[in-house]
C-alpha atoms as a PDB file:
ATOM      1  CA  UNK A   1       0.000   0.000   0.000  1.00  0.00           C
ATOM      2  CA  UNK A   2       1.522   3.317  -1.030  1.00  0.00           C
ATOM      3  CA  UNK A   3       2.059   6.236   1.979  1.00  0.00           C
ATOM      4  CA  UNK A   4      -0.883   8.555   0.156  1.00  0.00           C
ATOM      5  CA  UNK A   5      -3.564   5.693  -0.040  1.00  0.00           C
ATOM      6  CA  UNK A   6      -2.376   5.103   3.539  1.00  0.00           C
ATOM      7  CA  UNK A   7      -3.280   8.323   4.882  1.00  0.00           C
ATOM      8  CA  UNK A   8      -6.090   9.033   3.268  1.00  0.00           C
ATOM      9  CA  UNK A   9      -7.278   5.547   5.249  1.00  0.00           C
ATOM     10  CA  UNK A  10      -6.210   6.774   8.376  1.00  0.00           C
ATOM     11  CA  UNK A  11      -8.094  10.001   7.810  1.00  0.00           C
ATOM     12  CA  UNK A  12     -11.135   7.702   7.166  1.00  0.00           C
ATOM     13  CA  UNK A  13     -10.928   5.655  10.198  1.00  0.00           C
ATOM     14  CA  UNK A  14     -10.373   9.222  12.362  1.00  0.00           C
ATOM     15  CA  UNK A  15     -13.510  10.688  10.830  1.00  0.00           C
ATOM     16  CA  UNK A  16     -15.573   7.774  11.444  1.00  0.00           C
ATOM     17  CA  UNK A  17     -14.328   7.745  15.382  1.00  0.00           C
ATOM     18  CA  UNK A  18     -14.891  11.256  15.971  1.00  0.00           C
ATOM     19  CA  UNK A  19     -18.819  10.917  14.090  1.00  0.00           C
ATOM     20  CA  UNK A  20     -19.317   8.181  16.974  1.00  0.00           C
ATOM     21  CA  UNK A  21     -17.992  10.299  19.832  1.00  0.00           C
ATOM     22  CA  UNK A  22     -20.608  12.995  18.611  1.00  0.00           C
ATOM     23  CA  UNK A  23     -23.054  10.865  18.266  1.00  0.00           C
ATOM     24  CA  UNK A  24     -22.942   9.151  21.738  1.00  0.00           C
ATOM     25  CA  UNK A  25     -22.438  12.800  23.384  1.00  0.00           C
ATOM     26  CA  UNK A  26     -25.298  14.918  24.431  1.00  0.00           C
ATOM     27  CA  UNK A  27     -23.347  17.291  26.473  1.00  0.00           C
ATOM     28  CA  UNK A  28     -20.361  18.907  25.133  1.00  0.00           C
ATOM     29  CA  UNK A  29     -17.896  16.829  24.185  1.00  0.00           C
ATOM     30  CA  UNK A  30     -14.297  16.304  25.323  1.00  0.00           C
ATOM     31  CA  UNK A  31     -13.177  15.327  22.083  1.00  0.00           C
ATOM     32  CA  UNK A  32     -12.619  17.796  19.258  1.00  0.00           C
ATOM     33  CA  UNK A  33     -11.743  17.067  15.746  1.00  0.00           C
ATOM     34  CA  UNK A  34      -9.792  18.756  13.202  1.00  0.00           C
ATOM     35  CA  UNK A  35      -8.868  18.517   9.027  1.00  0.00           C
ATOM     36  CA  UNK A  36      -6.468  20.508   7.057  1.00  0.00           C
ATOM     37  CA  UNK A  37      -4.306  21.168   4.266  1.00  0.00           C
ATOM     38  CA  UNK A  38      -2.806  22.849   1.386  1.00  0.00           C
ATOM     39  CA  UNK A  39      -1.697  23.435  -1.880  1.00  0.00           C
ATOM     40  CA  UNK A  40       1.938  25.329  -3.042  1.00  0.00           C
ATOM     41  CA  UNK A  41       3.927  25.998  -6.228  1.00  0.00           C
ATOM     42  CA  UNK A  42       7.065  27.437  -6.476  1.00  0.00           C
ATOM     43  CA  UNK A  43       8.164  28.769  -9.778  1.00  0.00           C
ATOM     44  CA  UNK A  44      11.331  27.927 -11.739  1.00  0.00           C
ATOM     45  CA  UNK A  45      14.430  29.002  -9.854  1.00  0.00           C
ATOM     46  CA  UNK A  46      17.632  28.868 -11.581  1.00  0.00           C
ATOM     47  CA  UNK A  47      20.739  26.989  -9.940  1.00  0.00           C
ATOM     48  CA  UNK A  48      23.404  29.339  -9.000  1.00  0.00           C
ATOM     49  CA  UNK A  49      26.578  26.667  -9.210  1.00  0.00           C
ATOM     50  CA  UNK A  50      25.808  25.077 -12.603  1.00  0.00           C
ATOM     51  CA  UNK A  51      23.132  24.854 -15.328  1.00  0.00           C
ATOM     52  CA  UNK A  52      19.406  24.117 -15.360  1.00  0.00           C
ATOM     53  CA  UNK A  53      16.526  25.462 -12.953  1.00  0.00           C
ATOM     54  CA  UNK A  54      13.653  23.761 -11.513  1.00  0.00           C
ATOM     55  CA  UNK A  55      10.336  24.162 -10.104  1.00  0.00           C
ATOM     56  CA  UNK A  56       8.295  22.219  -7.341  1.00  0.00           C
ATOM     57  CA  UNK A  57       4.310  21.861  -6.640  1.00  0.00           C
ATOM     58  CA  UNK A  58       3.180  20.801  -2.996  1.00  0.00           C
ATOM     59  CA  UNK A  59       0.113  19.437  -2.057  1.00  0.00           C
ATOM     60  CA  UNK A  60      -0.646  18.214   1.726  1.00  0.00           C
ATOM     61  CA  UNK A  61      -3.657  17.140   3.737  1.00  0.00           C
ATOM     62  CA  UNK A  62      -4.100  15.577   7.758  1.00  0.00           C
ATOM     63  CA  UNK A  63      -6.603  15.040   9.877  1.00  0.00           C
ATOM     64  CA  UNK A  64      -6.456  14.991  13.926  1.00  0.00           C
ATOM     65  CA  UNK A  65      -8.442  13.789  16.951  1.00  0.00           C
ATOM     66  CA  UNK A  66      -7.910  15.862  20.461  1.00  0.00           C
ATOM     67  CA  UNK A  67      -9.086  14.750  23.841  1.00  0.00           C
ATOM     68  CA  UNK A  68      -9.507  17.512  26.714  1.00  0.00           C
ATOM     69  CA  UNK A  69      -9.690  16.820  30.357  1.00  0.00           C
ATOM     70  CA  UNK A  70     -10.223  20.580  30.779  1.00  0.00           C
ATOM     71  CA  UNK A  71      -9.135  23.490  29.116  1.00  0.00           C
ATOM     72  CA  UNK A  72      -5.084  23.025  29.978  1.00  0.00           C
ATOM     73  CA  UNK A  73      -4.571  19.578  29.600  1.00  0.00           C
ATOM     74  CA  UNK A  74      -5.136  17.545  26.556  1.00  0.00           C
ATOM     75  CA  UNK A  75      -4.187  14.789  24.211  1.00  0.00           C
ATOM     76  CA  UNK A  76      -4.497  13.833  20.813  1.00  0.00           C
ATOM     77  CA  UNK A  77      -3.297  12.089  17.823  1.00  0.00           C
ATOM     78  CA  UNK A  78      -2.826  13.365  14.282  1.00  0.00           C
ATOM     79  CA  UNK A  79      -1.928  12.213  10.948  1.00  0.00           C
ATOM     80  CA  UNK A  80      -1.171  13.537   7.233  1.00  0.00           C
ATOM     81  CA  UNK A  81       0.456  12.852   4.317  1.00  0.00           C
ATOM     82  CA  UNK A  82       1.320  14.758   0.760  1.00  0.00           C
ATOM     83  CA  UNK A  83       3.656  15.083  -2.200  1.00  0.00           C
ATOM     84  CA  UNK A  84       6.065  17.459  -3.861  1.00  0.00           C
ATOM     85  CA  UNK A  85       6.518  16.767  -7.335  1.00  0.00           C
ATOM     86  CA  UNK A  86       9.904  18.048  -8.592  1.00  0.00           C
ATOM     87  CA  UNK A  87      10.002  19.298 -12.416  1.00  0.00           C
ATOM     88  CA  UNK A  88      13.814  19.600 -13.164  1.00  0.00           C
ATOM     89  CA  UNK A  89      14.586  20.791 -16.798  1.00  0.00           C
ATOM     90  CA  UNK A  90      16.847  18.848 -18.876  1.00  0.00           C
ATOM     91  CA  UNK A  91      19.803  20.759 -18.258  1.00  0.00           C
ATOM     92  CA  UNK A  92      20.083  20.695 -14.645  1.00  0.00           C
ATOM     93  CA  UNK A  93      23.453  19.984 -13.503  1.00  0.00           C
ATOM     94  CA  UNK A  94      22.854  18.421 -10.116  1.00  0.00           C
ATOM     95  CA  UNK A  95      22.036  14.596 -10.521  1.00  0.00           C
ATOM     96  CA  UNK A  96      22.287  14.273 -14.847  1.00  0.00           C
ATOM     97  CA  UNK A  97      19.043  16.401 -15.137  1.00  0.00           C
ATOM     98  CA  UNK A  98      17.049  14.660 -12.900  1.00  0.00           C
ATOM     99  CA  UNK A  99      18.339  14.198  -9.449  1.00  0.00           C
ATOM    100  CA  UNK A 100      14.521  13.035  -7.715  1.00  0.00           C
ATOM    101  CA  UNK A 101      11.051  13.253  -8.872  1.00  0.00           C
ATOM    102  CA  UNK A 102       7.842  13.108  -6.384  1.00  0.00           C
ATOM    103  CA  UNK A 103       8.591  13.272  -2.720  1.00  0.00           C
ATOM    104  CA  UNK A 104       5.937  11.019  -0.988  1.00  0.00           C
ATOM    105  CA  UNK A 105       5.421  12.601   2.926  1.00  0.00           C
ATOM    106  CA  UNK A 106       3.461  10.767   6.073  1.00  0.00           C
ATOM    107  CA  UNK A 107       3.806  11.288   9.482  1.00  0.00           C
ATOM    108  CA  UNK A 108       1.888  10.790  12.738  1.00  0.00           C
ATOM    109  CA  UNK A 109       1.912  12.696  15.844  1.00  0.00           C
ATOM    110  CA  UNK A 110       1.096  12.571  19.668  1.00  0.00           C
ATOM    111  CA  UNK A 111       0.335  16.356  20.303  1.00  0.00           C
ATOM    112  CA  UNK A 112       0.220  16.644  24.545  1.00  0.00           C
ATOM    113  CA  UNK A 113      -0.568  19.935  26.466  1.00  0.00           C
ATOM    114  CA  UNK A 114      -0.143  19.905  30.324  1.00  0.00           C
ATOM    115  CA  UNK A 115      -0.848  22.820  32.833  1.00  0.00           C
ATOM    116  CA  UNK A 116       1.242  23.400  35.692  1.00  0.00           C
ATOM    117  CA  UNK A 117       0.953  26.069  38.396  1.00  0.00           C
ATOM    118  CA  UNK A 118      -1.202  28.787  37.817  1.00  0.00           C
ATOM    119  CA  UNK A 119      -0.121  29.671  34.255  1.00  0.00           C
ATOM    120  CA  UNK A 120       2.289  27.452  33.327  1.00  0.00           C
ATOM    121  CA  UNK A 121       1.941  25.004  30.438  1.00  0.00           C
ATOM    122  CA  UNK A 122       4.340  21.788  28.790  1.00  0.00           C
ATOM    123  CA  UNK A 123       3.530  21.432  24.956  1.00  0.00           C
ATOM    124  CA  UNK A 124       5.067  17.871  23.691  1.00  0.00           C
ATOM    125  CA  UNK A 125       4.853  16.586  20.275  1.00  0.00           C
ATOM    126  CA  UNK A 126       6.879  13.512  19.364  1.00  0.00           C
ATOM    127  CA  UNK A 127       6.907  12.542  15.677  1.00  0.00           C
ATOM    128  CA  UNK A 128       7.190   9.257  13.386  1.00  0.00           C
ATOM    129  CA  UNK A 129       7.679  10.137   9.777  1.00  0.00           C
ATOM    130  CA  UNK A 130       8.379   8.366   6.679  1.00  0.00           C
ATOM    131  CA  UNK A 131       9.460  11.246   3.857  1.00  0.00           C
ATOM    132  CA  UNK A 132      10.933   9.392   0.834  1.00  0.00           C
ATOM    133  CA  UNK A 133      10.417   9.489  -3.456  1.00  0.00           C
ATOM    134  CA  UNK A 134       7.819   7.115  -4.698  1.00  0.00           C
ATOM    135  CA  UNK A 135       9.069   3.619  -4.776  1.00  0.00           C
ATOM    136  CA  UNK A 136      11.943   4.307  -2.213  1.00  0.00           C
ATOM    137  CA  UNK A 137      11.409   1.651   0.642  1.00  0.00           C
ATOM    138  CA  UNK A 138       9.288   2.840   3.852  1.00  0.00           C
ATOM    139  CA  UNK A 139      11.428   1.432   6.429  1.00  0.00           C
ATOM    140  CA  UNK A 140      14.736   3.385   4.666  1.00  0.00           C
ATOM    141  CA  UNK A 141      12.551   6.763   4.641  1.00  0.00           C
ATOM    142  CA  UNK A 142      12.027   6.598   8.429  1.00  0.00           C
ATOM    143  CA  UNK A 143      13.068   9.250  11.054  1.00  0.00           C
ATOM    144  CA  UNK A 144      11.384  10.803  14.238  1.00  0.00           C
ATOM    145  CA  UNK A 145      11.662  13.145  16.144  1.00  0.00           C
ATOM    146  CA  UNK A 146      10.078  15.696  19.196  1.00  0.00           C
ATOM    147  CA  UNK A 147       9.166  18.981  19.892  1.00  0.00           C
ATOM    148  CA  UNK A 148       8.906  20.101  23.612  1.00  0.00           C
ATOM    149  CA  UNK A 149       7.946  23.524  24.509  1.00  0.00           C
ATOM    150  CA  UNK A 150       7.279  25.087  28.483  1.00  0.00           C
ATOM    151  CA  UNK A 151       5.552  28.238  27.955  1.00  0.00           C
ATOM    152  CA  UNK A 152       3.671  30.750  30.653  1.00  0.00           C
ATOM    153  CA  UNK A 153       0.959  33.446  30.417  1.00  0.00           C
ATOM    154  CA  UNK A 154       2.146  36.559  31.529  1.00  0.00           C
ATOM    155  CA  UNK A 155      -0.668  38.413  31.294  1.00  0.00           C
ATOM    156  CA  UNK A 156      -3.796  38.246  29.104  1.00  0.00           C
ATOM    157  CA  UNK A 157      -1.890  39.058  25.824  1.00  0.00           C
ATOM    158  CA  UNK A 158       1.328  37.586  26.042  1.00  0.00           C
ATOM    159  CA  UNK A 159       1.858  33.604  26.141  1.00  0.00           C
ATOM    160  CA  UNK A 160       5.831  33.025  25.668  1.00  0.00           C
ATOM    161  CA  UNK A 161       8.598  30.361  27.031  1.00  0.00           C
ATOM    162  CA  UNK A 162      11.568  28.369  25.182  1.00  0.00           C
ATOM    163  CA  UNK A 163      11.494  24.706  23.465  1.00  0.00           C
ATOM    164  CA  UNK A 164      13.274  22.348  21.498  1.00  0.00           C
ATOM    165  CA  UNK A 165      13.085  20.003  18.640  1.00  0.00           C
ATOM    166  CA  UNK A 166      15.086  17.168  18.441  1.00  0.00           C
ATOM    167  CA  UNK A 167      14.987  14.760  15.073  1.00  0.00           C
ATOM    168  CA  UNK A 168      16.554  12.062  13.768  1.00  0.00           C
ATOM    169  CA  UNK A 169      18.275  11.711   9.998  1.00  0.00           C
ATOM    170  CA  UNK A 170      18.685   9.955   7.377  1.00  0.00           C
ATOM    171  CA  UNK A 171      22.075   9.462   7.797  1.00  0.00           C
ATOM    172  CA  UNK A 172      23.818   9.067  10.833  1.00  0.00           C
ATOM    173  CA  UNK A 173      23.521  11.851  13.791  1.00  0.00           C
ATOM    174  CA  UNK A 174      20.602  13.794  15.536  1.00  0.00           C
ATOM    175  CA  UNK A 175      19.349  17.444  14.677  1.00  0.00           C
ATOM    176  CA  UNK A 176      18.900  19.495  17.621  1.00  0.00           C
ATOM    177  CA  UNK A 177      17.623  23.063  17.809  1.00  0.00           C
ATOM    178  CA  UNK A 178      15.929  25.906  19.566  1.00  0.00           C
ATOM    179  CA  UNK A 179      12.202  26.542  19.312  1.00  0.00           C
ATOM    180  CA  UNK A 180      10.830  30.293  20.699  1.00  0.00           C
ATOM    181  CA  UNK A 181       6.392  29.267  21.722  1.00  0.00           C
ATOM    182  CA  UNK A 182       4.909  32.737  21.427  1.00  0.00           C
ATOM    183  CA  UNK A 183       1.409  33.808  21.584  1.00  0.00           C
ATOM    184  CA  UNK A 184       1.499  37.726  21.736  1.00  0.00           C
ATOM    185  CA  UNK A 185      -1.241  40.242  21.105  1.00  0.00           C
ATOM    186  CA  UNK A 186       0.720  43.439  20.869  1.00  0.00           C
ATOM    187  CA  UNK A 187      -2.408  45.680  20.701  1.00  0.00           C
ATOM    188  CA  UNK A 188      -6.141  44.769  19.851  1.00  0.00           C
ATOM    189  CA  UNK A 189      -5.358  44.266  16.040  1.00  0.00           C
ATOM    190  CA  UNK A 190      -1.787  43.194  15.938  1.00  0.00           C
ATOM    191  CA  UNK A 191      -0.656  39.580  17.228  1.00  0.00           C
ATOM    192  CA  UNK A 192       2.946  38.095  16.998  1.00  0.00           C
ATOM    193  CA  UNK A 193       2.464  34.660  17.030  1.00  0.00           C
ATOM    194  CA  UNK A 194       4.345  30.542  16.872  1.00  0.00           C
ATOM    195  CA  UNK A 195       2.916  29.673  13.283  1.00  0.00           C
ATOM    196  CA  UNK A 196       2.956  26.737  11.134  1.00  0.00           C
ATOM    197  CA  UNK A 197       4.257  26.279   7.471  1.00  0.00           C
ATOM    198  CA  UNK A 198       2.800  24.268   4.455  1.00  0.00           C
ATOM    199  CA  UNK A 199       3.259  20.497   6.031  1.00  0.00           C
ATOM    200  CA  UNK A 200       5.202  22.176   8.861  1.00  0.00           C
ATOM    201  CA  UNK A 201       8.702  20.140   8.357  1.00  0.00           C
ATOM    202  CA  UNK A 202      10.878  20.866  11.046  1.00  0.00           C
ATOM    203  CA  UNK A 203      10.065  23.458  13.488  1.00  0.00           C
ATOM    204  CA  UNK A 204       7.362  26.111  13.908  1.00  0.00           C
ATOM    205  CA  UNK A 205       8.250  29.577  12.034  1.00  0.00           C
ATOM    206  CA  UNK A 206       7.023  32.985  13.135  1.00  0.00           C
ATOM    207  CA  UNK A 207       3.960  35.467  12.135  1.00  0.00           C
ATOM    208  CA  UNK A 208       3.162  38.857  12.479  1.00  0.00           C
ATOM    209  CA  UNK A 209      -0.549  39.462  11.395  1.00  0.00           C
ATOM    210  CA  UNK A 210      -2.818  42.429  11.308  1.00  0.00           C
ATOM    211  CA  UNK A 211      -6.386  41.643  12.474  1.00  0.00           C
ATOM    212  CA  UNK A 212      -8.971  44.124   9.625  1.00  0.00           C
ATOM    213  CA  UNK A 213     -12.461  42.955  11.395  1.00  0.00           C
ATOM    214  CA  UNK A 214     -13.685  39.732  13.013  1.00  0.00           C
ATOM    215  CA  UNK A 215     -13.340  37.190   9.376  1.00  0.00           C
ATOM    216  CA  UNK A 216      -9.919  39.167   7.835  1.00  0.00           C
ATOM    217  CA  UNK A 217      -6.456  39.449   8.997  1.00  0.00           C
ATOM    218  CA  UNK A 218      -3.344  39.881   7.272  1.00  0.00           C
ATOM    219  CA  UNK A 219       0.565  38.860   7.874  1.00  0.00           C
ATOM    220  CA  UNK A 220       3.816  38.065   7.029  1.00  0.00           C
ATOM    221  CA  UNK A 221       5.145  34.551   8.343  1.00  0.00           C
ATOM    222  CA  UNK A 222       8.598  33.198   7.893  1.00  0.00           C
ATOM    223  CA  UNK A 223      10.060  29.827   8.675  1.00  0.00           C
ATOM    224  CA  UNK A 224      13.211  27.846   8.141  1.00  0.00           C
ATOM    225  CA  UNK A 225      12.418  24.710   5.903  1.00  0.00           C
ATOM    226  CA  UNK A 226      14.377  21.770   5.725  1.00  0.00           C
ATOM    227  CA  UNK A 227      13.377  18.650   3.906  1.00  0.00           C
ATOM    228  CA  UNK A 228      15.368  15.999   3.512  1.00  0.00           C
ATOM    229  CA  UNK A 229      14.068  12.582   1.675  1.00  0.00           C
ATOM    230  CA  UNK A 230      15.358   8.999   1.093  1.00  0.00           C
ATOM    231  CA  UNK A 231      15.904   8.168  -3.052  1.00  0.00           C
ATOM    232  CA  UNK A 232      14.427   5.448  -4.555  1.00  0.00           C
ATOM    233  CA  UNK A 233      16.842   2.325  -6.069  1.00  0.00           C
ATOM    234  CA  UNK A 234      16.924   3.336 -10.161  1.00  0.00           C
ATOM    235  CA  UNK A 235      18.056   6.769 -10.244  1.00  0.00           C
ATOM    236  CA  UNK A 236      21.699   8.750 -10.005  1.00  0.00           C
ATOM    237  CA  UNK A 237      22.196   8.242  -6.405  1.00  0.00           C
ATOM    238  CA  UNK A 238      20.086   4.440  -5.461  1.00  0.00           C
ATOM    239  CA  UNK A 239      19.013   4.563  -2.290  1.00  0.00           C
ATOM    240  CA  UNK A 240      20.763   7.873  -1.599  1.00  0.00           C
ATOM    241  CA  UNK A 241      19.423  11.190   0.149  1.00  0.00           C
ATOM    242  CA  UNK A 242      18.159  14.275  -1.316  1.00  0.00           C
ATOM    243  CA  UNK A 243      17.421  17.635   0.802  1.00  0.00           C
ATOM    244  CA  UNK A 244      16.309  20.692   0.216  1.00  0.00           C
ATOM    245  CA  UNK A 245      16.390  23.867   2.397  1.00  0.00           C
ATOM    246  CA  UNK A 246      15.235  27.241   1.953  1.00  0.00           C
ATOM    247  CA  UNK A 247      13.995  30.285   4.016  1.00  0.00           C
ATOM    248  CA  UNK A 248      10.628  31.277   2.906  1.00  0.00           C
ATOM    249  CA  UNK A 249       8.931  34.721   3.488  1.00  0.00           C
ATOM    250  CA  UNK A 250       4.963  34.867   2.506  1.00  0.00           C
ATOM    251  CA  UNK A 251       2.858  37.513   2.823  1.00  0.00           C
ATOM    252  CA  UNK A 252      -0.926  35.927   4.230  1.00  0.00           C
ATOM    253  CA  UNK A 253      -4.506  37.027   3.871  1.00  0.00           C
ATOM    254  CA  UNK A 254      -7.015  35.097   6.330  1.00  0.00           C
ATOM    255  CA  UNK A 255     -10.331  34.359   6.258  1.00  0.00           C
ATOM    256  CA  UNK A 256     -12.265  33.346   8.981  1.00  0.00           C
ATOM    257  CA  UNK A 257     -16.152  32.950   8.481  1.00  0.00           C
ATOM    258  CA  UNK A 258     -16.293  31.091  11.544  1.00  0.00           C
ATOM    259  CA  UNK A 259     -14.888  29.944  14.440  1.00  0.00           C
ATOM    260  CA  UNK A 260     -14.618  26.435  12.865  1.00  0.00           C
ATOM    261  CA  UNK A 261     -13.028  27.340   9.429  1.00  0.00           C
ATOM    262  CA  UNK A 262     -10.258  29.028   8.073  1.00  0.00           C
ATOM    263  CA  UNK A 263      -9.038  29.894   4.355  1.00  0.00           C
ATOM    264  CA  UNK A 264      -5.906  31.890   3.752  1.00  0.00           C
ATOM    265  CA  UNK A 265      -3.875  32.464   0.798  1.00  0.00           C
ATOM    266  CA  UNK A 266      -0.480  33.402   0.504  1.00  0.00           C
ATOM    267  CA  UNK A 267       2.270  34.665  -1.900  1.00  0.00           C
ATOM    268  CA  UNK A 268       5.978  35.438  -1.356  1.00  0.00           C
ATOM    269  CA  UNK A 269       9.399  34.178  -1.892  1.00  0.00           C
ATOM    270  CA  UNK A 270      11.452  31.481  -1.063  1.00  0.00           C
ATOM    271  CA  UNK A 271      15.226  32.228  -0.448  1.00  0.00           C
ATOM    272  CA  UNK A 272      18.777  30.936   0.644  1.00  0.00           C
ATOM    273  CA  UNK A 273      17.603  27.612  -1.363  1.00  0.00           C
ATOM    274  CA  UNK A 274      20.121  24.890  -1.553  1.00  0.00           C
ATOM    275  CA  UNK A 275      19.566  21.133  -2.791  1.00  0.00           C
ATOM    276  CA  UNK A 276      22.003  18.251  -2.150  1.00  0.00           C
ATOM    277  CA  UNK A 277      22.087  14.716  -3.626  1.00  0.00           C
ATOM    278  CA  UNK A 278      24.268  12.537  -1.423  1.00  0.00           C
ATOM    279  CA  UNK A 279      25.071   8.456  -1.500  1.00  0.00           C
ATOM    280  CA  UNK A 280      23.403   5.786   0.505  1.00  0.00           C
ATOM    281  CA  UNK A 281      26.456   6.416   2.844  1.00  0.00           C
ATOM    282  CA  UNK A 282      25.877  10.126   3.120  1.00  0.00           C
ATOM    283  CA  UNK A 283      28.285  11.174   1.311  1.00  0.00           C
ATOM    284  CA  UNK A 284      27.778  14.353  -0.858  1.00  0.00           C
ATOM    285  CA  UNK A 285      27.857  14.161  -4.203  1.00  0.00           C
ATOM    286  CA  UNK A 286      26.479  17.208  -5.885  1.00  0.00           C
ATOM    287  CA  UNK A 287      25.012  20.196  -4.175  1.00  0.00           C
ATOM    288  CA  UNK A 288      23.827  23.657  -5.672  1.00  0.00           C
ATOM    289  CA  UNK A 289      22.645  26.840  -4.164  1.00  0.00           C
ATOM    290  CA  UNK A 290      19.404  28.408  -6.241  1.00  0.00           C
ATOM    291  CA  UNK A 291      17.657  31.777  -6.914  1.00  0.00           C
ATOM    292  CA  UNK A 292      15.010  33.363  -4.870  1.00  0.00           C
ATOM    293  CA  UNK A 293      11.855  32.088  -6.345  1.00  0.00           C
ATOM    294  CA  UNK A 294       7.799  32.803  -5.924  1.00  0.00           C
ATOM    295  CA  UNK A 295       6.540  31.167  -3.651  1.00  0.00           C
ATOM    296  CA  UNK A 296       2.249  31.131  -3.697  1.00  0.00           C
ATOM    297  CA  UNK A 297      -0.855  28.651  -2.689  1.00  0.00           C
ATOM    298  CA  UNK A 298      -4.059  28.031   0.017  1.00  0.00           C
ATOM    299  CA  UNK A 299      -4.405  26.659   2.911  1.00  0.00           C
ATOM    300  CA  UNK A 300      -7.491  25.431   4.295  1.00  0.00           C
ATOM    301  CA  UNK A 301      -8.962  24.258   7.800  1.00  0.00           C
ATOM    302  CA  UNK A 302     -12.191  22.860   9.778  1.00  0.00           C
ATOM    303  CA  UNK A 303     -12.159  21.789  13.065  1.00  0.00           C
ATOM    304  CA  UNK A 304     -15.510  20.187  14.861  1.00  0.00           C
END
């Protein structure tokens, strides 16, 4: 069974046990439930260290199911899957033209909130992921990993405290870095705030948003992305690793009809881009900075 018929199970099967927790509640129920996802194409961006330029669409969707012993303490588990599709013109100099293809990407998650003290919270999520081309095997794809965050309420507008994210790699060795949690209304209309990327890969970004009425606000989010996948068996490197990192910078626009769903579209650029092609051993074989390129797409949620 391939990862995106997978997920799209698993999505099912949560669906089907949050409509029986509704249905056997008459009160208000504990359990909340939750779908997003998204869509995002980046345009061609030449590479700066040989020929050739390429361009990338992104499409991801997930699904989660929350349980709340009150409103500072909860549980839940959530899943999702997607792909990027790599189109690399036929001059490319990285990887003979065509270094990877489509990027298959499922995870599941254990996202944990516990309150301590009068204002203090522990956010924990811990992580299994599988993020590898199409036909590259599942158990070679594999890595995990955890974010931890404390965090306490200062006052009624600002939420803040350090974390961490620690994560596993393809190749040998452990990722470790620093993670600021912020929730911060800086006056009744502007909010600095712990945001999430397209299929959030490793760590949270940050975003600055302008609230117009009660549906619109606008922002500006920026995150450090950092993908990194395992290669299938037939093409330059078998077996090998690709990654690709890049800082992008969106401008947002937010809609908010309700208190249950949210639209937003965004356009900006991605920059610093750099992709490597290494062996099955890790070692590097090609690697190539690229141009800033557009960045734009949607993002959609619902939660119950």
């Amino acid at each position: 069974m391939n990862r995106s018929r997978t997920v799209l199970t698993a999505i099912s099967l949560l669906s089907m046990l949050y409509a029986t927790t509704v249905s056997a509640q008459q009160q208000r129920s504990p359990w909340s439930f939750n779908i997003d996802g998204g869509v995002a194409h980046q345009s061609d961006a030449d590479l700066k260290d040989g020929d050739g330029s390429f361009a990338v669409d992104r499409w991801f969707v997930g699904a989660g199911v929350n349980f709340s012993w009150d409103r500072r303490t909860s549980l839940g588990v959530a899943i999702g899957g997607g792909r990027s599709i790599y189109d690399f013109d036929d001059l490319t100099a990285i990887g003979d033209g065509e270094p990877w293809d489509t990027i298959e990407d499922s995870r599941i998650s254990l996202p944990g909130r516990f309150g301590f003290g009068d204002n203090g919270a522990v956010f924990i999520i811990p992580t299994l992921r599988m993020n590898g081309e199409k036909g590259a095997s599942n158990s070679d794809s594999r890595t995990w990993g955890i974010f931890g965050a404390v965090t306490w309420r200062l006052n009624e507008d600002l939420t803040i405290g350090p974390g961490i994210g620690v994560f596993s790699r393809l190749e040998d060795g452990t990722k470790v870095f620093p993670v600021l949690a912020i929730d911060w209304n800086i006056s009744d209309r502007w909010n600095l705030s712990t945001g999430r990327g397209l299929a959030s890969s490793q760590g949270p970004g940050l975003t600055l948003s302008y609230k117009l009425n009660e549906a619109w606000s606008l922002g500006v989010a920026g995150r450090y992305e950092n993908n990194e996948f395992r290669l299938d068996d037939k093409g330059v490197a078998p077996g090998g690793i690709g990654r690709d990192q890049s800082i992008p910078l969106v401008f947002r626009a937010e809609l908010r009809p309700s208190k249950k769903l949210g639209l937003a579209a965004f356009v900006g650029v991605e920059m610093s881009g750099k992709l490597k092609l290494k062996d099955s051993m890790g070692n590097l074989i090609e690697e190539s900075k690229y141009d800033p390129a557009m960045l734009f797409g949607a993002t959609f949620e619902y939660r119950f």
